[in-house]
C-alpha atoms as a PDB file:
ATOM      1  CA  UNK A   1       0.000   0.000   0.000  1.00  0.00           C
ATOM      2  CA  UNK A   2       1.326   3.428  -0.801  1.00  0.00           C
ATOM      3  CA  UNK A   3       1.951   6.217   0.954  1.00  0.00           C
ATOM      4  CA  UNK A   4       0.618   9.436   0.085  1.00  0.00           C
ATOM      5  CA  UNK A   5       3.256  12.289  -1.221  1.00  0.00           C
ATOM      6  CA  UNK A   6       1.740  15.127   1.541  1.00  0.00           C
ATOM      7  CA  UNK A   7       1.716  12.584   4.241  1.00  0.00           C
ATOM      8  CA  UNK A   8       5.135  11.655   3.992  1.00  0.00           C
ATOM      9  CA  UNK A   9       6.029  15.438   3.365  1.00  0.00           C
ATOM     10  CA  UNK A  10       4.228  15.923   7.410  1.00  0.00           C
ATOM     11  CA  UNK A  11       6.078  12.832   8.648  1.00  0.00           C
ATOM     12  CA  UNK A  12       9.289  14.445   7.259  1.00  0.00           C
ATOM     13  CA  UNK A  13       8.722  18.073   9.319  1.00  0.00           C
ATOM     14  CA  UNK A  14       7.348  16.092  12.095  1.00  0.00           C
ATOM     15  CA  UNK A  15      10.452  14.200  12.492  1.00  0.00           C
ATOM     16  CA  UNK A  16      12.649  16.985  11.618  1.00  0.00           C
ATOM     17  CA  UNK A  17      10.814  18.866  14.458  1.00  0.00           C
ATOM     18  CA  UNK A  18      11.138  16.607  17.220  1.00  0.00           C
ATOM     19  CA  UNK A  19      14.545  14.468  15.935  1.00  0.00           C
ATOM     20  CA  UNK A  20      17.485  15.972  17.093  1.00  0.00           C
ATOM     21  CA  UNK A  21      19.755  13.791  14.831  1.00  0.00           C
ATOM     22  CA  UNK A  22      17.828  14.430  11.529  1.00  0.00           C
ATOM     23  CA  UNK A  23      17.827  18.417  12.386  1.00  0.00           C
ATOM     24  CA  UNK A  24      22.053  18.189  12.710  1.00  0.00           C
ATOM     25  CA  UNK A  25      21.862  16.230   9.242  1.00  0.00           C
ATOM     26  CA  UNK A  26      19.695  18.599   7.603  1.00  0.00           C
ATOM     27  CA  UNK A  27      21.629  21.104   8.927  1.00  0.00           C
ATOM     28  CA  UNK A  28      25.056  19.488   7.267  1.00  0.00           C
ATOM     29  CA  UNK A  29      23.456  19.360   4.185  1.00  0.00           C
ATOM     30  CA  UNK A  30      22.518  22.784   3.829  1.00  0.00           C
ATOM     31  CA  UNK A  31      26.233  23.766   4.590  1.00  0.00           C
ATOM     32  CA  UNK A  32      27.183  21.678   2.195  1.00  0.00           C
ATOM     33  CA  UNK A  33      24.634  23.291  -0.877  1.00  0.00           C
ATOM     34  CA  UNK A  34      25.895  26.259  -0.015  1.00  0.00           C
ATOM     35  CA  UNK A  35      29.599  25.479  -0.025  1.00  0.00           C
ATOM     36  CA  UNK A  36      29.171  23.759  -3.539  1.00  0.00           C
ATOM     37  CA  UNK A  37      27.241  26.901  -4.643  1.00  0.00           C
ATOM     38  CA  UNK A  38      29.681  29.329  -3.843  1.00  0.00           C
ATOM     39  CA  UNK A  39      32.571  27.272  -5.300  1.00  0.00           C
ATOM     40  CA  UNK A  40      30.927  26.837  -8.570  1.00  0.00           C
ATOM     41  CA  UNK A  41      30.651  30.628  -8.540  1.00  0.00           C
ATOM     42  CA  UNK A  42      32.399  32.908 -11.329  1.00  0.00           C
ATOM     43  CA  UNK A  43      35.887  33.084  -9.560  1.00  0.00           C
ATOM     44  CA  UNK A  44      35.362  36.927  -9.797  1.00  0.00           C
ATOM     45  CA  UNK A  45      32.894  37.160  -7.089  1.00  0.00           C
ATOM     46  CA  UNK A  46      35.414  35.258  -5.025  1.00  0.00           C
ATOM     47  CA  UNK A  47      37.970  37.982  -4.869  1.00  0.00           C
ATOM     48  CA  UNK A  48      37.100  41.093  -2.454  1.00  0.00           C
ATOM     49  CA  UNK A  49      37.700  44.449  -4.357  1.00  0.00           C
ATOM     50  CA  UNK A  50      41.620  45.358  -3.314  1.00  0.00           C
ATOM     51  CA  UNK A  51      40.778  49.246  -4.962  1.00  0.00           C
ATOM     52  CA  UNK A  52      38.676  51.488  -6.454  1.00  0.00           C
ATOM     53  CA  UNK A  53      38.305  50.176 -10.118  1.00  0.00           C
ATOM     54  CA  UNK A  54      37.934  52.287 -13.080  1.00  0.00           C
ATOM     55  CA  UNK A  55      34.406  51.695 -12.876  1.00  0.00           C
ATOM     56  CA  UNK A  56      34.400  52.253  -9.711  1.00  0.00           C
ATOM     57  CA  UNK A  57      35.153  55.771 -10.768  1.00  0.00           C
ATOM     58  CA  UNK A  58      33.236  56.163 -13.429  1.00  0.00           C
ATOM     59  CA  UNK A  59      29.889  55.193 -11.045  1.00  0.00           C
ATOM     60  CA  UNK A  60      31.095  58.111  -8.695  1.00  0.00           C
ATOM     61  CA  UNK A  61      31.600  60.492 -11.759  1.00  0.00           C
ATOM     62  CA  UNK A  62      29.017  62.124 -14.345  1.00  0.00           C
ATOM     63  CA  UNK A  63      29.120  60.392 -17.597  1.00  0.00           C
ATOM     64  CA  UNK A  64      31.332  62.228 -19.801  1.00  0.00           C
ATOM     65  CA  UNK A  65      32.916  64.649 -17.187  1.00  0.00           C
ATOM     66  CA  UNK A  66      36.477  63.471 -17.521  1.00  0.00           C
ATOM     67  CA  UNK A  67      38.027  62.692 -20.923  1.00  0.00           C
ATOM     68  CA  UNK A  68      40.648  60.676 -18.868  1.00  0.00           C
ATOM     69  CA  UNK A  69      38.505  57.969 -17.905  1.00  0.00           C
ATOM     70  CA  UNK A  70      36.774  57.945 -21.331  1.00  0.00           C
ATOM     71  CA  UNK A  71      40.113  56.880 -22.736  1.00  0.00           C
ATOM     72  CA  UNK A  72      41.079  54.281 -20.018  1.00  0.00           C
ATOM     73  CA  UNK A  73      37.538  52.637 -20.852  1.00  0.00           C
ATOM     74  CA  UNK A  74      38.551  51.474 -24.407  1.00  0.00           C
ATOM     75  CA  UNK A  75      41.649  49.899 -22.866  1.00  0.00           C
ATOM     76  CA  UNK A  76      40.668  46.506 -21.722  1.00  0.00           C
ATOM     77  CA  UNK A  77      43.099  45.425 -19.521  1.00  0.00           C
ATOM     78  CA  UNK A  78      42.252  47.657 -17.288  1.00  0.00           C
ATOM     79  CA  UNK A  79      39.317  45.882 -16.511  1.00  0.00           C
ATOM     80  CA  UNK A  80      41.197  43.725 -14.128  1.00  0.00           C
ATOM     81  CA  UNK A  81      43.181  46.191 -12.364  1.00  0.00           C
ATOM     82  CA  UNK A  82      40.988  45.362  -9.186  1.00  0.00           C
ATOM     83  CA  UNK A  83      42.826  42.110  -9.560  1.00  0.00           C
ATOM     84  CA  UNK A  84      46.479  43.542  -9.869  1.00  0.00           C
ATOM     85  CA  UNK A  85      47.434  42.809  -5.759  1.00  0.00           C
ATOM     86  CA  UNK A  86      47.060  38.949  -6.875  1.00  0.00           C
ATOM     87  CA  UNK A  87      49.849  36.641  -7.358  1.00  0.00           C
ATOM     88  CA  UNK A  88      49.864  35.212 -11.034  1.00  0.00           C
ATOM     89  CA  UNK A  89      48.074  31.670 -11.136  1.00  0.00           C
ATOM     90  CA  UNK A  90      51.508  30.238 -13.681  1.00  0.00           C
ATOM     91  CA  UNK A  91      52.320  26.889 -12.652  1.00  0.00           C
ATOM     92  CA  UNK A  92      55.940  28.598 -13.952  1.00  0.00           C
ATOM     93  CA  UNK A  93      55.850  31.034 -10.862  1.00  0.00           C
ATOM     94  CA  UNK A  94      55.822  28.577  -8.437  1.00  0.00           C
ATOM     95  CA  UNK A  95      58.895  29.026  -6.130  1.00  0.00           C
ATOM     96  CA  UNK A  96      60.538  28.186  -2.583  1.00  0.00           C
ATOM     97  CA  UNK A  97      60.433  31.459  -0.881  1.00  0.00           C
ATOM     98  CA  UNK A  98      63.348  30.754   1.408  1.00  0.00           C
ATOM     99  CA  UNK A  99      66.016  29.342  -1.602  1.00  0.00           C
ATOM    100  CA  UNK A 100      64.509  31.206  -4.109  1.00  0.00           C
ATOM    101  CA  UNK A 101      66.154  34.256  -4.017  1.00  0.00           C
ATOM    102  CA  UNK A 102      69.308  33.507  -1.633  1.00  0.00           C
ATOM    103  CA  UNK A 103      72.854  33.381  -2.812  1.00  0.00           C
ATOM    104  CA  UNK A 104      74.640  30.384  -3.837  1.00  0.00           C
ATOM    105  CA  UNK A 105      76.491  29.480  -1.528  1.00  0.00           C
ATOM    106  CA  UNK A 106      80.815  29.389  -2.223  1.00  0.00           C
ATOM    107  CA  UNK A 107      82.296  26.353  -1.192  1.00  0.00           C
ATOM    108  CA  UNK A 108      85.195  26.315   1.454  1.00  0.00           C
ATOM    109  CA  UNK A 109      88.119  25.585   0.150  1.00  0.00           C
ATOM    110  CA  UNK A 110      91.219  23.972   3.164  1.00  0.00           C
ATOM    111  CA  UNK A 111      94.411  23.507   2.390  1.00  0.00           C
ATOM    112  CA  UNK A 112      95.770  21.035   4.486  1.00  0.00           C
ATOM    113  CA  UNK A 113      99.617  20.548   4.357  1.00  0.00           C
ATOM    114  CA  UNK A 114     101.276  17.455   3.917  1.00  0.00           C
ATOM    115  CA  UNK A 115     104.176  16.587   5.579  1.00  0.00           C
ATOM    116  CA  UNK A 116     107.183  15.419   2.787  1.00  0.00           C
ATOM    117  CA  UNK A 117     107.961  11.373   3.185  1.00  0.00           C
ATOM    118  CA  UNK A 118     110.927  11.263   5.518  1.00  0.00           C
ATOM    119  CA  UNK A 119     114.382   9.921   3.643  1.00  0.00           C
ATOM    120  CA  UNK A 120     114.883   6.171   3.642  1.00  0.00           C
ATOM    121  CA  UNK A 121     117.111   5.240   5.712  1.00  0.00           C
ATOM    122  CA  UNK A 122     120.161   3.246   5.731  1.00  0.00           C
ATOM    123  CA  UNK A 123     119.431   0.096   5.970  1.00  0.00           C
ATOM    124  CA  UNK A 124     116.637   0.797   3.283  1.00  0.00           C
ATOM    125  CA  UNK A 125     118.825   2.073   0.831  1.00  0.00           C
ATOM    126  CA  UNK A 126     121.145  -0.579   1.173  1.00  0.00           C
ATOM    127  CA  UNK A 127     117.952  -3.283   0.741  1.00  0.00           C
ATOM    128  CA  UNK A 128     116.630  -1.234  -2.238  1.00  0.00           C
ATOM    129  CA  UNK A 129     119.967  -1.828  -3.722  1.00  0.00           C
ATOM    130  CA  UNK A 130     120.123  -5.725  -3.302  1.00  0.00           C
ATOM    131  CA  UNK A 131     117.444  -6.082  -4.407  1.00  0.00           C
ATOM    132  CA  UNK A 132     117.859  -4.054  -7.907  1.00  0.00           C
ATOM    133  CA  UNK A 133     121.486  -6.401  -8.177  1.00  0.00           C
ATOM    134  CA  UNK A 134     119.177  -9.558  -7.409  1.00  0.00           C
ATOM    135  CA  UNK A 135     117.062  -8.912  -9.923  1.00  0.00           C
ATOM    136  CA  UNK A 136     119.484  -7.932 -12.065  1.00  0.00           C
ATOM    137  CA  UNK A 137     120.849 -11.219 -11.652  1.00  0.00           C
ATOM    138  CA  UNK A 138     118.170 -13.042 -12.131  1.00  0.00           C
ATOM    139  CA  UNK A 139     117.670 -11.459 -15.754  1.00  0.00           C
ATOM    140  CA  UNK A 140     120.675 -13.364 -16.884  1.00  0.00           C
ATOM    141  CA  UNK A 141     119.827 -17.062 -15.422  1.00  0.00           C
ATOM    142  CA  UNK A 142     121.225 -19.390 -18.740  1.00  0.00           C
ATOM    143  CA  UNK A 143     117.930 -19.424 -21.223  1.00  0.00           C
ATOM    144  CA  UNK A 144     117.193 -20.975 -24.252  1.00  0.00           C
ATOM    145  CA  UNK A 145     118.891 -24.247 -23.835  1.00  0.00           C
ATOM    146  CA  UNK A 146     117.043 -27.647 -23.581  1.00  0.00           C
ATOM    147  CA  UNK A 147     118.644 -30.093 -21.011  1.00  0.00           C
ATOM    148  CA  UNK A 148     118.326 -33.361 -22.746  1.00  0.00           C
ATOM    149  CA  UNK A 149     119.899 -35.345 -19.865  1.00  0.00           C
ATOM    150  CA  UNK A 150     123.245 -36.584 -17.908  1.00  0.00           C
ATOM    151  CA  UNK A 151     125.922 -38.623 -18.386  1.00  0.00           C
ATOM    152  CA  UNK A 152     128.859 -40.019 -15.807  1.00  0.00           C
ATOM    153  CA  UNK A 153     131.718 -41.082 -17.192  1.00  0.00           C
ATOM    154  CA  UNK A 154     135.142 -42.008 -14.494  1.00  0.00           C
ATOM    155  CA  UNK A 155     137.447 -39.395 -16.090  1.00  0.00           C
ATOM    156  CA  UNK A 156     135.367 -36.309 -16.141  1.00  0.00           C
ATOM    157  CA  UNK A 157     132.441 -37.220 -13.892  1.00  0.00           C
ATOM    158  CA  UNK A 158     128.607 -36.530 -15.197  1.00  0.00           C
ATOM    159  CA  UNK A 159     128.543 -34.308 -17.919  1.00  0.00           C
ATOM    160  CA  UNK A 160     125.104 -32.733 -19.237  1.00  0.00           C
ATOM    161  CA  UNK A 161     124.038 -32.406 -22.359  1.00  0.00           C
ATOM    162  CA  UNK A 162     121.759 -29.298 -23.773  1.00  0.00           C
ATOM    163  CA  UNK A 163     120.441 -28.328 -27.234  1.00  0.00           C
ATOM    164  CA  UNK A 164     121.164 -24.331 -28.027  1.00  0.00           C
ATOM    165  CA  UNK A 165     118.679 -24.252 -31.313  1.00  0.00           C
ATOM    166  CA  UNK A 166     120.269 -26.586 -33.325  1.00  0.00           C
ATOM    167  CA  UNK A 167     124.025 -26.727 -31.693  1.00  0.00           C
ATOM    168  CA  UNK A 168     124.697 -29.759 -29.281  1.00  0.00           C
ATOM    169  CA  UNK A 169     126.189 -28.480 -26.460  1.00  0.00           C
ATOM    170  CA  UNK A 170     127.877 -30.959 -23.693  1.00  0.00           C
ATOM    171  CA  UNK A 171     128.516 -29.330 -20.311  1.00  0.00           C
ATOM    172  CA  UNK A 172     130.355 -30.878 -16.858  1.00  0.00           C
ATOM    173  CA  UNK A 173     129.597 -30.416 -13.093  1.00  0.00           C
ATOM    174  CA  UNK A 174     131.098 -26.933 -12.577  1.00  0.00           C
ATOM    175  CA  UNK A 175     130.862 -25.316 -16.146  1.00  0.00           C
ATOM    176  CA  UNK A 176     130.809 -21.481 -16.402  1.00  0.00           C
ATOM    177  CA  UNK A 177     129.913 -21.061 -19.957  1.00  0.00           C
ATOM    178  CA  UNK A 178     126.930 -19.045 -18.615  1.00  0.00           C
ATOM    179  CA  UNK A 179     128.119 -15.491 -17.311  1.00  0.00           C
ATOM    180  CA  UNK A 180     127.183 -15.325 -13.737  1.00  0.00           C
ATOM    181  CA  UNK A 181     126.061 -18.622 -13.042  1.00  0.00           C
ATOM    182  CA  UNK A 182     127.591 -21.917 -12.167  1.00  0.00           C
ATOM    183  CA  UNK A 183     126.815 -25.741 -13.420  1.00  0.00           C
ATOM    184  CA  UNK A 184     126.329 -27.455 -10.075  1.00  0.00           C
ATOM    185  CA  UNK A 185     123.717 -30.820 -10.275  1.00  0.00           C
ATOM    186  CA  UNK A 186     122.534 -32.795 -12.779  1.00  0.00           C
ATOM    187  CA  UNK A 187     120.360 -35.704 -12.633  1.00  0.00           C
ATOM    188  CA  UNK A 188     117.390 -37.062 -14.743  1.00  0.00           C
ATOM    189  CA  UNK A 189     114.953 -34.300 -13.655  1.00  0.00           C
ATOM    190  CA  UNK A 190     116.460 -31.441 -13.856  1.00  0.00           C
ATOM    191  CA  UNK A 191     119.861 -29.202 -14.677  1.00  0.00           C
ATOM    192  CA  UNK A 192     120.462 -26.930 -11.855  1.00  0.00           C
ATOM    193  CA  UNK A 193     122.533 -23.533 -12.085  1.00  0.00           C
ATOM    194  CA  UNK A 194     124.099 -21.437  -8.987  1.00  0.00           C
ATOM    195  CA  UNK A 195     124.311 -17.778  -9.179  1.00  0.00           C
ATOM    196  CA  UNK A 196     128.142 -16.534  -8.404  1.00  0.00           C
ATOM    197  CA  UNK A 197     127.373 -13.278  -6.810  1.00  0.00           C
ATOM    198  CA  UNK A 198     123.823 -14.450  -4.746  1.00  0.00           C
ATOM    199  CA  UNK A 199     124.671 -18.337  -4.129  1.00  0.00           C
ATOM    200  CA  UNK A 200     121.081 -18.872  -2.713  1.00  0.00           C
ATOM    201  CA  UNK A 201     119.620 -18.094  -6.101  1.00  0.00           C
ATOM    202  CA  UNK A 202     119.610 -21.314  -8.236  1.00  0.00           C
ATOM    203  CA  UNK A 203     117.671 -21.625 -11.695  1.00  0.00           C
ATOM    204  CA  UNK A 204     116.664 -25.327 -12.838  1.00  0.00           C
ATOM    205  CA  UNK A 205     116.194 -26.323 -16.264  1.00  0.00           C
ATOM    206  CA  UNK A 206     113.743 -29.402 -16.640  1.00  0.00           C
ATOM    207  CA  UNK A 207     114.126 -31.546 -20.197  1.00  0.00           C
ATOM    208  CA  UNK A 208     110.989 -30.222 -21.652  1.00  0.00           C
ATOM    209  CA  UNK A 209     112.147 -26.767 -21.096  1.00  0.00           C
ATOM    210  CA  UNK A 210     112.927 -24.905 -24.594  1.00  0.00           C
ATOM    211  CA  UNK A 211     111.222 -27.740 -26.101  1.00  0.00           C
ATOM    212  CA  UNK A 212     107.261 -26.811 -26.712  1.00  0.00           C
ATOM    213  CA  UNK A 213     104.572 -28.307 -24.317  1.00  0.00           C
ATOM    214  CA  UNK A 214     105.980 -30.199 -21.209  1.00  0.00           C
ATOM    215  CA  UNK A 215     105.744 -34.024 -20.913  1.00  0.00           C
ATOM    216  CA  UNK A 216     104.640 -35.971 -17.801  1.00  0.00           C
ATOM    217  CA  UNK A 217     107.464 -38.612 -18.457  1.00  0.00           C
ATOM    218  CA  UNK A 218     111.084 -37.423 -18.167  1.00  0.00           C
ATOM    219  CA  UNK A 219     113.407 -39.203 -20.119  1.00  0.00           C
ATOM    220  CA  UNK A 220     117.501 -39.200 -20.460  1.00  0.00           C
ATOM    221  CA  UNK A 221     118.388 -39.313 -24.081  1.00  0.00           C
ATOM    222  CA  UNK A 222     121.472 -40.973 -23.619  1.00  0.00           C
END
């Protein structure tokens, strides 16, 4: 069963009468129609007057008694000098207004001294300079030979024998061909040489040295 349009229109007031609830709702609403109202207004009736206007002027004024403001009427920017107190709406304007318009800042510049490295010493000189003869030294250790293997014999002892390219070379137990270094061991591993002036510094020449890839076996070609 329906209800009537003017009887809920008096349940409506009666409620709104005697509800306190439904009054603070309708009251809400209103406040809100009228907020929505006066923001969809023309933006111009948002901004109070900042001056008089030129037609602000002309109102107080008799038509036609001052040429002046005559001309300023056919200038139309004028129009909006009631508006000249604003700040521009330019998204371009936007700025920080405490960095904005300070001075760059100069960076500090320290100069911090630096002491010169104290002089070596002594005993640091002197190891600098072993160690420049040792490697020295070690830049001549015998090279490009290829120790074939040994052999002893009762008059001159073992006696070594080494390929230099293509030149056979046969070499006993205390040999000096090599300038700085000494022949001192052979055996079927290895050809070992003794520096003169550093006699802890020995250089060892395997048979596949000078010869292309290493082998796992080592053989004596004799």
């Amino acid at each position: 069963m329906s209800t009537a349009p003017g009887s809920a229109v008096r349940d409506f007031a009666q409620e709104l009468r005697t509800n306190r609830k439904t009054q603070v709702s309708a009251a809400i609403f209103v406040a809100a129609l009228a907020w929505m109202a006066w923001m969809l207004w023309p933006e111009s009736h948002h901004v109070p007057a900042r001056g008089p206007s030129a037609s602000g002027l002309t109102a107080l004024l008799p038509e036609g008694s001052d040429p002046q403001l005559a001309a300023l009427r056919k200038l139309p920017d004028l129009a909006r000098l009631d508006r000249a107190g604003e700040l521009p709406k330019d998204p371009a304007m936007a700025r920080d207004m405490f960095l904005f318009d300070t001075p760059q800042r100069t960076p500090a510049v320290f100069e911090v001294f630096v002491p010169p490295p104290p002089p070596p010493s002594a005993s640091e000189i002197e190891a600098k300079r072993l160690a420049d003869e040792r490697r020295a030294e070690e830049a001549t250790r015998p090279s490009g030979v290829r120790y074939l293997g040994y052999l002893a014999t009762k008059k001159r002892g073992q006696l070594g024998a080494f390929m230099k390219g293509e030149e056979p070379l046969t070499l006993p137990i205390g040999d000096l061909s090599f300038k700085g270094w000494k022949l001192v061991k052979l055996d079927e591993n290895s050809a070992e040489f003794q520096n003169l002036k550093f006699p802890d510094m020995r250089h060892k020449i395997q048979p596949s040295d000078g010869a292309g890839p290493k082998v796992d076996a080592v053989r004596n070609d004799f």
